[in-house]
PDB file of N, CA and C in Angstrom:
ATOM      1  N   UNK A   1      83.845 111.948  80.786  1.00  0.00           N
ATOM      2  CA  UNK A   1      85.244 111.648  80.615  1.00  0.00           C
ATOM      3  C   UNK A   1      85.681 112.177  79.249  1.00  0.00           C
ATOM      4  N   UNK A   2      86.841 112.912  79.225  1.00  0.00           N
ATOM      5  CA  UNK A   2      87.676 113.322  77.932  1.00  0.00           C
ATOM      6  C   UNK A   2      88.148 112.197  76.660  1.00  0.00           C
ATOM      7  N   UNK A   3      87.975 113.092  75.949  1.00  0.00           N
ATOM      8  CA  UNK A   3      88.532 111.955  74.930  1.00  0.00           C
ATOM      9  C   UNK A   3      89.919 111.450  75.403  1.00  0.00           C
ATOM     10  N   UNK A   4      91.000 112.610  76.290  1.00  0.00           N
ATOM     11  CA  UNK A   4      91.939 112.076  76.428  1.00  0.00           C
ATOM     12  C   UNK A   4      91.954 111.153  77.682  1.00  0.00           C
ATOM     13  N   UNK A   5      91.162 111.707  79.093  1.00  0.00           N
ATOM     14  CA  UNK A   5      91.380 110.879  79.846  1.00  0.00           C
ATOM     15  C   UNK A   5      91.052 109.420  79.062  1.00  0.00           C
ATOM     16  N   UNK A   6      90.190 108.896  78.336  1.00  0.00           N
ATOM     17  CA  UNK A   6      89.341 107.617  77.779  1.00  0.00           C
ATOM     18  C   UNK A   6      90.804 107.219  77.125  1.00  0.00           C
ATOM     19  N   UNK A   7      91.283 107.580  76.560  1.00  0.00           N
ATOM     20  CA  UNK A   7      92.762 107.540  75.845  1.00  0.00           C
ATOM     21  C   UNK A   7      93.902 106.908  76.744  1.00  0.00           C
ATOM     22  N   UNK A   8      94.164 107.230  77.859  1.00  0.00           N
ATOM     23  CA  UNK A   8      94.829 107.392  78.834  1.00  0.00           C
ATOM     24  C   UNK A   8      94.156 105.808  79.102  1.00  0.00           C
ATOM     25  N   UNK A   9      92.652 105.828  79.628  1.00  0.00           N
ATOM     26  CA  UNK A   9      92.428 104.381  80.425  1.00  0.00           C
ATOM     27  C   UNK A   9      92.374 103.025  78.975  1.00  0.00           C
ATOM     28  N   UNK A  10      92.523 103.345  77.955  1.00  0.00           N
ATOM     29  CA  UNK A  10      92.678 102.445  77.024  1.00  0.00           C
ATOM     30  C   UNK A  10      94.031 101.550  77.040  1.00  0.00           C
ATOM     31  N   UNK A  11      95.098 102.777  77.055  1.00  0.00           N
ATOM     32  CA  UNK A  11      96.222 102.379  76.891  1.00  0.00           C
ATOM     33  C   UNK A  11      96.593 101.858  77.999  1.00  0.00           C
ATOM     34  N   UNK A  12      96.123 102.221  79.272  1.00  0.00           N
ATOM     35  CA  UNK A  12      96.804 101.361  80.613  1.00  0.00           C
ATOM     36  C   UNK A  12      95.857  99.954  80.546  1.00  0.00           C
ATOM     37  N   UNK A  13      94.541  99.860  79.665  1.00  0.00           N
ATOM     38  CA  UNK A  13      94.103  98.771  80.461  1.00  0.00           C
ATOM     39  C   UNK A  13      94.871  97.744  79.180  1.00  0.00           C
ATOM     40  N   UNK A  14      95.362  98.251  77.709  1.00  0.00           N
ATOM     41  CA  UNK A  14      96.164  97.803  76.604  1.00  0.00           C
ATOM     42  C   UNK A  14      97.350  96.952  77.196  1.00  0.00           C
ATOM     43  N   UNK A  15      97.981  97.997  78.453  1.00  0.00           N
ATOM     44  CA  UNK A  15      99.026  97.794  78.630  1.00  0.00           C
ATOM     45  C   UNK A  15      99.065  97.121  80.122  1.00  0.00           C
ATOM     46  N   UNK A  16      98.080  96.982  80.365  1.00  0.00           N
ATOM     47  CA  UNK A  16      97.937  95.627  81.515  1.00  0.00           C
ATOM     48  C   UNK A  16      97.053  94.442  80.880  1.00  0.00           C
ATOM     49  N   UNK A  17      96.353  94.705  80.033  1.00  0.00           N
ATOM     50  CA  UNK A  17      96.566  92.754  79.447  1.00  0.00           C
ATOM     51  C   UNK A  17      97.450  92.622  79.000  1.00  0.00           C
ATOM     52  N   UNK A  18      98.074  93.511  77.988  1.00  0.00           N
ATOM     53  CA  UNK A  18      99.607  92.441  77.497  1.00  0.00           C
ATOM     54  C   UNK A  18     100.214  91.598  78.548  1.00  0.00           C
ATOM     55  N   UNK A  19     100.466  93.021  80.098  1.00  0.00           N
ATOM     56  CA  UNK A  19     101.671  92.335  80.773  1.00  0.00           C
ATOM     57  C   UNK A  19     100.784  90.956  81.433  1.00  0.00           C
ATOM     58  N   UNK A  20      99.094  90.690  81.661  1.00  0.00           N
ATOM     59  CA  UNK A  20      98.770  89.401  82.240  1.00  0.00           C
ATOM     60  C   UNK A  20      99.018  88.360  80.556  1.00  0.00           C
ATOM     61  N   UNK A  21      98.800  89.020  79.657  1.00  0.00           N
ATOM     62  CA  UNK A  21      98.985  87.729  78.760  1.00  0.00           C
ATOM     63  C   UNK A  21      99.941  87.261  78.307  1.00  0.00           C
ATOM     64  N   UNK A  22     101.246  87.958  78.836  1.00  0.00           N
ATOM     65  CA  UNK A  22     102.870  87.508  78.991  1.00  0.00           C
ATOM     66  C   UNK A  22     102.649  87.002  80.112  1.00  0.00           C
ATOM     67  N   UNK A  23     102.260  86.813  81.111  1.00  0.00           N
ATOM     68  CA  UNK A  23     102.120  85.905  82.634  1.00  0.00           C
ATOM     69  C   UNK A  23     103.199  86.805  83.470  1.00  0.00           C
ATOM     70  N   UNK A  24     104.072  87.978  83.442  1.00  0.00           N
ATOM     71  CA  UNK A  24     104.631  88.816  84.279  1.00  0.00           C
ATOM     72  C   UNK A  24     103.912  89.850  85.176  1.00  0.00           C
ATOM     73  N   UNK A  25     104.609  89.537  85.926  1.00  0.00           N
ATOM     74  CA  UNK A  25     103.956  90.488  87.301  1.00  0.00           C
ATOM     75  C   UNK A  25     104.852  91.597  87.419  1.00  0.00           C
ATOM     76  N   UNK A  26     103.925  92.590  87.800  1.00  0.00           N
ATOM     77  CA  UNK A  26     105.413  94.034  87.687  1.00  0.00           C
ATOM     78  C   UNK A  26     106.120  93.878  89.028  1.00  0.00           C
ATOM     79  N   UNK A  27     106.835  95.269  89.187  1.00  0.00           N
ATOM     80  CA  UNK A  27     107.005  95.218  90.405  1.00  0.00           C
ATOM     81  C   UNK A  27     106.317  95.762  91.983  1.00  0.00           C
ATOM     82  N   UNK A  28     105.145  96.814  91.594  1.00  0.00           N
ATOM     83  CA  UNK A  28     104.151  97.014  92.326  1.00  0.00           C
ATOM     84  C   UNK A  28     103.250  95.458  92.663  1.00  0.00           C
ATOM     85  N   UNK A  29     102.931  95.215  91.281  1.00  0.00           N
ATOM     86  CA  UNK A  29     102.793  93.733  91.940  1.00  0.00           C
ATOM     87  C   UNK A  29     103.313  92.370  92.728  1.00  0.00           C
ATOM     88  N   UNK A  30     104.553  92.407  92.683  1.00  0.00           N
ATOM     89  CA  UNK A  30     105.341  91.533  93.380  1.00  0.00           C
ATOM     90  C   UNK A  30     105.285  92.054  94.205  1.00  0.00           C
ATOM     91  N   UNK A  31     105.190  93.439  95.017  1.00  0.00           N
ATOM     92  CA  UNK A  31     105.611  93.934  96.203  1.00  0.00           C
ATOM     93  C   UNK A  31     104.168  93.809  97.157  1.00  0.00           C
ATOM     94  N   UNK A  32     102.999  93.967  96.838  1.00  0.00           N
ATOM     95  CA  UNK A  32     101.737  93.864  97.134  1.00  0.00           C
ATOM     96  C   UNK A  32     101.758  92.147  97.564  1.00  0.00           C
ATOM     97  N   UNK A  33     102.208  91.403  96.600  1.00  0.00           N
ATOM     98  CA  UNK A  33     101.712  90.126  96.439  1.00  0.00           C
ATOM     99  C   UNK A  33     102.635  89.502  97.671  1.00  0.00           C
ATOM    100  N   UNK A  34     103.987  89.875  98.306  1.00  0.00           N
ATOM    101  CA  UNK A  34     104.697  89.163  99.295  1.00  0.00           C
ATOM    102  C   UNK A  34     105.001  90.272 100.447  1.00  0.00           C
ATOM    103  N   UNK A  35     104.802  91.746 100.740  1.00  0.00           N
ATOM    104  CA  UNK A  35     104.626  92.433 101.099  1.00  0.00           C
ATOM    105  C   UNK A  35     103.887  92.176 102.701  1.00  0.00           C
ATOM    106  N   UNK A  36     104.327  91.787 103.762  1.00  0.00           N
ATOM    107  CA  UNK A  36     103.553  91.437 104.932  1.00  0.00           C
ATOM    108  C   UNK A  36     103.179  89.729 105.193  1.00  0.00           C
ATOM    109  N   UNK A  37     103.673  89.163 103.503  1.00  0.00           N
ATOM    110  CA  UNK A  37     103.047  87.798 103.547  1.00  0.00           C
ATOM    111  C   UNK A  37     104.056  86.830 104.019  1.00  0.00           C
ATOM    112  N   UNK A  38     103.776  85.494 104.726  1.00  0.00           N
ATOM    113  CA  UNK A  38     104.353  84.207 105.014  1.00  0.00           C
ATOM    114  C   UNK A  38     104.703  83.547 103.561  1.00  0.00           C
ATOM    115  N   UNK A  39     105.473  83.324 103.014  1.00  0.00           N
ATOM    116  CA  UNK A  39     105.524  81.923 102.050  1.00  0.00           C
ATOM    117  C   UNK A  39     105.894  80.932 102.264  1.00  0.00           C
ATOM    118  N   UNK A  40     105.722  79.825 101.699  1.00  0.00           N
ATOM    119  CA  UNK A  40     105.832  78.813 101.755  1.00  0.00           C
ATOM    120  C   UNK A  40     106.698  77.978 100.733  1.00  0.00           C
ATOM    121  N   UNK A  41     107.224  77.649 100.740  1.00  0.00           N
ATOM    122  CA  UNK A  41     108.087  76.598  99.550  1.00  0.00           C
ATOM    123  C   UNK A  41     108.756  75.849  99.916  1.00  0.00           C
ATOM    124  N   UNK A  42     109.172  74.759  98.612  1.00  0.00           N
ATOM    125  CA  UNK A  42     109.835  73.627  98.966  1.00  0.00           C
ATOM    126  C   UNK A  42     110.942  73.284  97.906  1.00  0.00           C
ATOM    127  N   UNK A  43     112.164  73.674  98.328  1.00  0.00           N
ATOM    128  CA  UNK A  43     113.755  73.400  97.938  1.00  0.00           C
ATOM    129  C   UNK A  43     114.311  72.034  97.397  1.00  0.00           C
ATOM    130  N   UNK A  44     113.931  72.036  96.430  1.00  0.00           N
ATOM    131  CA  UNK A  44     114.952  70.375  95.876  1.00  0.00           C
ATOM    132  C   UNK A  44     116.542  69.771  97.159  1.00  0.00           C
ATOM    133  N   UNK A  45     117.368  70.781  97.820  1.00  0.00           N
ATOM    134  CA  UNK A  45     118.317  70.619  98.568  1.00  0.00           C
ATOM    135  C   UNK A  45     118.328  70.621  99.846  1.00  0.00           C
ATOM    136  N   UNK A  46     117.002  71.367 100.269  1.00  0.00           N
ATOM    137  CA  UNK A  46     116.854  71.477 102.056  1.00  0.00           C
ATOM    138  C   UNK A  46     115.757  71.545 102.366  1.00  0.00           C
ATOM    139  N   UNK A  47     114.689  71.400 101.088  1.00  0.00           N
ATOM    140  CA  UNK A  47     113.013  70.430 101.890  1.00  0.00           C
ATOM    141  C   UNK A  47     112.087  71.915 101.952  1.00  0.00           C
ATOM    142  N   UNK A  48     111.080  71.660 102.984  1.00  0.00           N
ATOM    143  CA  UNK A  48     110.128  72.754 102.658  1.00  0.00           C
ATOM    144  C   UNK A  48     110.899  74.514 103.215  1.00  0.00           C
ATOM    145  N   UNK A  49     109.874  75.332 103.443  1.00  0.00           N
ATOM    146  CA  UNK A  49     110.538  76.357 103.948  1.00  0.00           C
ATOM    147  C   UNK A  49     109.325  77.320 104.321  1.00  0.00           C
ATOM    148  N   UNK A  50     109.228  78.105 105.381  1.00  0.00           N
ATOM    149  CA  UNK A  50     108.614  78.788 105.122  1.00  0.00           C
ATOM    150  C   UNK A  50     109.408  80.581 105.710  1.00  0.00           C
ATOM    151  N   UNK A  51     109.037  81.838 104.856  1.00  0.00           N
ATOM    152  CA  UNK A  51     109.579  82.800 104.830  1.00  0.00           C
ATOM    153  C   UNK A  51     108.832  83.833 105.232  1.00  0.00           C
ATOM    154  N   UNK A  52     108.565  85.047 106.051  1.00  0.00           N
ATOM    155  CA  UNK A  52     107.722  86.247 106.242  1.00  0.00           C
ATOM    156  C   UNK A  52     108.625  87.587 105.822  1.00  0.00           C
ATOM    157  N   UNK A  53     107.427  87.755 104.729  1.00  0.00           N
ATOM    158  CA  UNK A  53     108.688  89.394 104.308  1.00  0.00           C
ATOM    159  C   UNK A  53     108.163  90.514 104.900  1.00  0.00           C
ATOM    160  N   UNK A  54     108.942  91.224 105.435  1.00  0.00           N
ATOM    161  CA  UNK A  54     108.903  92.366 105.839  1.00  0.00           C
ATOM    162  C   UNK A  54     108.506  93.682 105.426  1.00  0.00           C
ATOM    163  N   UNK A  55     108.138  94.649 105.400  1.00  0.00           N
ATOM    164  CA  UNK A  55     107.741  95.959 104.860  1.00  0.00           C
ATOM    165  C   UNK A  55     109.112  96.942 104.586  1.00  0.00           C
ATOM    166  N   UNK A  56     110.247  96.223 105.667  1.00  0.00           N
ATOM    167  CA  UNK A  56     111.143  96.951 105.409  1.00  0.00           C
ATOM    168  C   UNK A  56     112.398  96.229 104.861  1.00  0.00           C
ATOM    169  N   UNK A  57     112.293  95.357 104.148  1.00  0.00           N
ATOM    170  CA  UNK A  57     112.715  94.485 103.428  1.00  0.00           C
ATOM    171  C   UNK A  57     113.789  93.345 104.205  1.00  0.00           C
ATOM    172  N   UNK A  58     112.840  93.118 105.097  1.00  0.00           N
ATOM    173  CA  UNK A  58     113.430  91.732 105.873  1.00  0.00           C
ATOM    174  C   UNK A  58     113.098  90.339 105.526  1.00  0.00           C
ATOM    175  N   UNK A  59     113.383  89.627 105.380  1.00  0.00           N
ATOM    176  CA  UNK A  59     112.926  87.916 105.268  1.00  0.00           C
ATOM    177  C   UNK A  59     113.132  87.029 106.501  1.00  0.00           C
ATOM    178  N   UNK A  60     112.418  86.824 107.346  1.00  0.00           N
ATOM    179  CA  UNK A  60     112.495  86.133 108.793  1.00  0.00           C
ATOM    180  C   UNK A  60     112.082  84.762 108.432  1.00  0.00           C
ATOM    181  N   UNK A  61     113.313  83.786 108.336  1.00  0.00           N
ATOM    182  CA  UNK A  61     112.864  82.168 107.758  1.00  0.00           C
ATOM    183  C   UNK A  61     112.705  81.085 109.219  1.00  0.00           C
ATOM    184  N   UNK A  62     113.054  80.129 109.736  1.00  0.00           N
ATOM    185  CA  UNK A  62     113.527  79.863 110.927  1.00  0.00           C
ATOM    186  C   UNK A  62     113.983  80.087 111.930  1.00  0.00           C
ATOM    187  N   UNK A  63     115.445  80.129 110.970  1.00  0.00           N
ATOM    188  CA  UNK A  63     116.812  80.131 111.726  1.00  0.00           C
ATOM    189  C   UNK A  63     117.678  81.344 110.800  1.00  0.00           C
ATOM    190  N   UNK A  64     117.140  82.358 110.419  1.00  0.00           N
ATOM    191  CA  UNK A  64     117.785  82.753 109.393  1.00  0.00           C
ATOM    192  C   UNK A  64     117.350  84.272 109.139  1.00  0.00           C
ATOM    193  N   UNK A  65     117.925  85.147 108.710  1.00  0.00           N
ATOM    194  CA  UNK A  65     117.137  86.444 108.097  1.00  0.00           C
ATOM    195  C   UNK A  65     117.986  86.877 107.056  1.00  0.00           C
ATOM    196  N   UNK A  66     117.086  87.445 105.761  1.00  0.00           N
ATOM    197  CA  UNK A  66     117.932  87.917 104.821  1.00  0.00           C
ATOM    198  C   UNK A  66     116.920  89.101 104.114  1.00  0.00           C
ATOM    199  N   UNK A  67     117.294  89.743 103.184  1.00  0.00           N
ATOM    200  CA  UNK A  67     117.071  91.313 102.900  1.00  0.00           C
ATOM    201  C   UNK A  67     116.108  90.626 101.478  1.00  0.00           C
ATOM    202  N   UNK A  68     114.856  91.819 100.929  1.00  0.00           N
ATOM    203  CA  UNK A  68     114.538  91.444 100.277  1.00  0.00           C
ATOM    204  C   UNK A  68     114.010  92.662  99.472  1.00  0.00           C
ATOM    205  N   UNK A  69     113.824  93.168  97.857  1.00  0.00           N
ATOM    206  CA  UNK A  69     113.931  94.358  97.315  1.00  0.00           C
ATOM    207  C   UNK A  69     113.201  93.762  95.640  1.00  0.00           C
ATOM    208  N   UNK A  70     112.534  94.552  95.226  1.00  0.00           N
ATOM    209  CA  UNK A  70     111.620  94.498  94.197  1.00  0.00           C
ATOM    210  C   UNK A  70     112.723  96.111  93.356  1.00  0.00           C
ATOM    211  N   UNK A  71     113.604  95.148  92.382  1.00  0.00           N
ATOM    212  CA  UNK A  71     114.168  96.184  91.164  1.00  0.00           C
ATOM    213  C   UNK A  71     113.326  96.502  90.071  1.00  0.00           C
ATOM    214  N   UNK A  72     113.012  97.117  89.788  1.00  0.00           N
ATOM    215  CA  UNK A  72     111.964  96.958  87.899  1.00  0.00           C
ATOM    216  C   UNK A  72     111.273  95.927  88.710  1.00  0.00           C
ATOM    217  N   UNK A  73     111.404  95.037  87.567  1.00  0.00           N
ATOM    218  CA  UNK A  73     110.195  94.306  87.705  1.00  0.00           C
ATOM    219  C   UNK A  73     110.726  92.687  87.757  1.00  0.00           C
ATOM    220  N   UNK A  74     111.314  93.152  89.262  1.00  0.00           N
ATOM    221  CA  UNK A  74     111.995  91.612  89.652  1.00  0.00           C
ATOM    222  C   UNK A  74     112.452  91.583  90.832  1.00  0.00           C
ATOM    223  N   UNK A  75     112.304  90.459  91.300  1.00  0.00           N
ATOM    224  CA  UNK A  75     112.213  90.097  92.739  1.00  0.00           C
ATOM    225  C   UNK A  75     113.162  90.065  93.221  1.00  0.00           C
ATOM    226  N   UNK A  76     114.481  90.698  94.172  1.00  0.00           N
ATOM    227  CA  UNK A  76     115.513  90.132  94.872  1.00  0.00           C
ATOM    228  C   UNK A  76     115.574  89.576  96.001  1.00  0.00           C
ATOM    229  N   UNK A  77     117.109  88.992  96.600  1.00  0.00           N
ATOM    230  CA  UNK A  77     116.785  88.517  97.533  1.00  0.00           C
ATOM    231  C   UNK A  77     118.555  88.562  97.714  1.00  0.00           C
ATOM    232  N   UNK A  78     119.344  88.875  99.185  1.00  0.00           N
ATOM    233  CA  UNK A  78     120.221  88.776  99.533  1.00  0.00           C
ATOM    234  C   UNK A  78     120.367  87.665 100.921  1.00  0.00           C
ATOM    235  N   UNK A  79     120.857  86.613 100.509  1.00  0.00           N
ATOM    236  CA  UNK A  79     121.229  85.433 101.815  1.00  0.00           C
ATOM    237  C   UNK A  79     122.408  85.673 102.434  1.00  0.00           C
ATOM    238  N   UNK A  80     122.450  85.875 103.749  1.00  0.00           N
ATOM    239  CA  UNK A  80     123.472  85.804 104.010  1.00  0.00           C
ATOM    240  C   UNK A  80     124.726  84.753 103.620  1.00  0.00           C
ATOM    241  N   UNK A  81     126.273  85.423 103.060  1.00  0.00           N
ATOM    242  CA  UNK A  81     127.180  84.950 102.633  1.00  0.00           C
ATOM    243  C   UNK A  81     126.946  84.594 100.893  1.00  0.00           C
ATOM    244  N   UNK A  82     125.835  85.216 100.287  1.00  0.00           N
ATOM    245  CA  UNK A  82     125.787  84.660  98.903  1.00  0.00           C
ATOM    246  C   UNK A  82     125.203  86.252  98.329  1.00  0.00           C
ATOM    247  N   UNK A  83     125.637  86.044  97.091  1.00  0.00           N
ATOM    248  CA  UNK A  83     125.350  87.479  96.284  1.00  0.00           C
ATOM    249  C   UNK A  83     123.709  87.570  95.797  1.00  0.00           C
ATOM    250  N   UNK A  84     123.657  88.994  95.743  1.00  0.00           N
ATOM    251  CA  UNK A  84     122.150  88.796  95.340  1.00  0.00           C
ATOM    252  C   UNK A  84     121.564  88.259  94.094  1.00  0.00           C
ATOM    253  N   UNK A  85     120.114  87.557  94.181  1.00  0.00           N
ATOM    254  CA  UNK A  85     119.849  87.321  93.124  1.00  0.00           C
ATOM    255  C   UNK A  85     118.314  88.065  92.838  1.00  0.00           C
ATOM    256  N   UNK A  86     118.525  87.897  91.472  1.00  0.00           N
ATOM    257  CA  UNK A  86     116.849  88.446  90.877  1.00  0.00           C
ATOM    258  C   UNK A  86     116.384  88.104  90.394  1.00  0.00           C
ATOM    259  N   UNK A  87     114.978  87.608  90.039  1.00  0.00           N
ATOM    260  CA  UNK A  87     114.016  87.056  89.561  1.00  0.00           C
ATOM    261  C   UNK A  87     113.147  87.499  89.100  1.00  0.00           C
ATOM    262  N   UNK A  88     112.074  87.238  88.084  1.00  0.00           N
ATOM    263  CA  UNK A  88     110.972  87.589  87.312  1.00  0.00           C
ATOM    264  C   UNK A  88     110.092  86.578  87.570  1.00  0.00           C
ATOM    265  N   UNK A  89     108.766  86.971  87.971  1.00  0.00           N
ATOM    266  CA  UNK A  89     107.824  86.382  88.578  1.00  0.00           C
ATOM    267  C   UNK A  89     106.951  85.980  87.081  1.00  0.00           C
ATOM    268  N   UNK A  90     106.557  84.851  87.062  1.00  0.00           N
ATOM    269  CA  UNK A  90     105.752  84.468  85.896  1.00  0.00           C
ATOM    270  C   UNK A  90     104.301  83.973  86.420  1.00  0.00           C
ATOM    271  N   UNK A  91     104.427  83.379  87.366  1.00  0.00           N
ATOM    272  CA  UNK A  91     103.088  83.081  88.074  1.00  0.00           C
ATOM    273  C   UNK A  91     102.785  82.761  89.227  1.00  0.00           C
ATOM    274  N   UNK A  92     102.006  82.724  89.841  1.00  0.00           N
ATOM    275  CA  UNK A  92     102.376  82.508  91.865  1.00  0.00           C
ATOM    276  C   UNK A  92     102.404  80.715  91.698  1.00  0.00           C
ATOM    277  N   UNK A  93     103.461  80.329  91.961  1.00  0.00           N
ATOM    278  CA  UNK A  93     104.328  79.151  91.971  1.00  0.00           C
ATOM    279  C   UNK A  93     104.230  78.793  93.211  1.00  0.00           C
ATOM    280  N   UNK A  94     103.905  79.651  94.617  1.00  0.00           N
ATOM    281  CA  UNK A  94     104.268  79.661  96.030  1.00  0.00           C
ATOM    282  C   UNK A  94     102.741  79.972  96.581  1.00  0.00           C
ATOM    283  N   UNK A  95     102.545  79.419  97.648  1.00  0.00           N
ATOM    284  CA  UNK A  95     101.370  80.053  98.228  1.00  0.00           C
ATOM    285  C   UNK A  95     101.251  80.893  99.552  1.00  0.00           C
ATOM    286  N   UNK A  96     100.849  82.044  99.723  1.00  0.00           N
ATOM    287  CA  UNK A  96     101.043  83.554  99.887  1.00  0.00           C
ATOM    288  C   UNK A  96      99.908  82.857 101.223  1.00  0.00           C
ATOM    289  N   UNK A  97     100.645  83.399 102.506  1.00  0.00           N
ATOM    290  CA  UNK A  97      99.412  83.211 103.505  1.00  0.00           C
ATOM    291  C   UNK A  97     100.019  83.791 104.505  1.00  0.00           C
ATOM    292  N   UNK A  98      98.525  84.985 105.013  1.00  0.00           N
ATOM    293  CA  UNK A  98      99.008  86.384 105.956  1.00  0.00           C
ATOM    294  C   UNK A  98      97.651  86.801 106.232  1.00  0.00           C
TER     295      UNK A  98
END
């Protein structure tokens, strides 16, 4: 290996502990991490939930479907009748099952 390739894997592995020792997930990672997966969660206003995201950015909940898109390095989500929102993932808060 080159001095530069060795250079090259320093700085990416530099620059992937920072981003685990800030607790952020990029957006390759958010997309891997809910990408095909079921989630699960539970809403202070309407109780548990569970969600399957799509590859082509669908969200199939119940009774419900809404659009779903990884900007930079943040999670969106469009509900029907409400504007989109985005999020920054800090730690898996939800549990991922697929």
């Amino acid at each position: 290996m080159s001095f530069d390739s060795r250079a090259l894997v320093t700085a990416a592995l530099i620059v992937t502990s920072l981003l685990a020792l800030a607790g952020m997930a990029s957006g390759p990672e958010i997309k891997t991490a809910v990408t095909g997966k079921t989630i699960h969660g539970n809403m202070d206003s309407t109780g548990p939930y569970a969600e399957h995201y799509t590859a082509d950015g669908v969200v199939h909940g119940k009774d419900y479907k809404a659009k779903w898109s990884v900007e930079g390095d943040k999670m969106c989500w469009t509900y029907e009748g409400s504007p989109k929102h985005c999020w920054t993932s800090k730690s898996p808060a939800i549990r991922f099952v697929g």
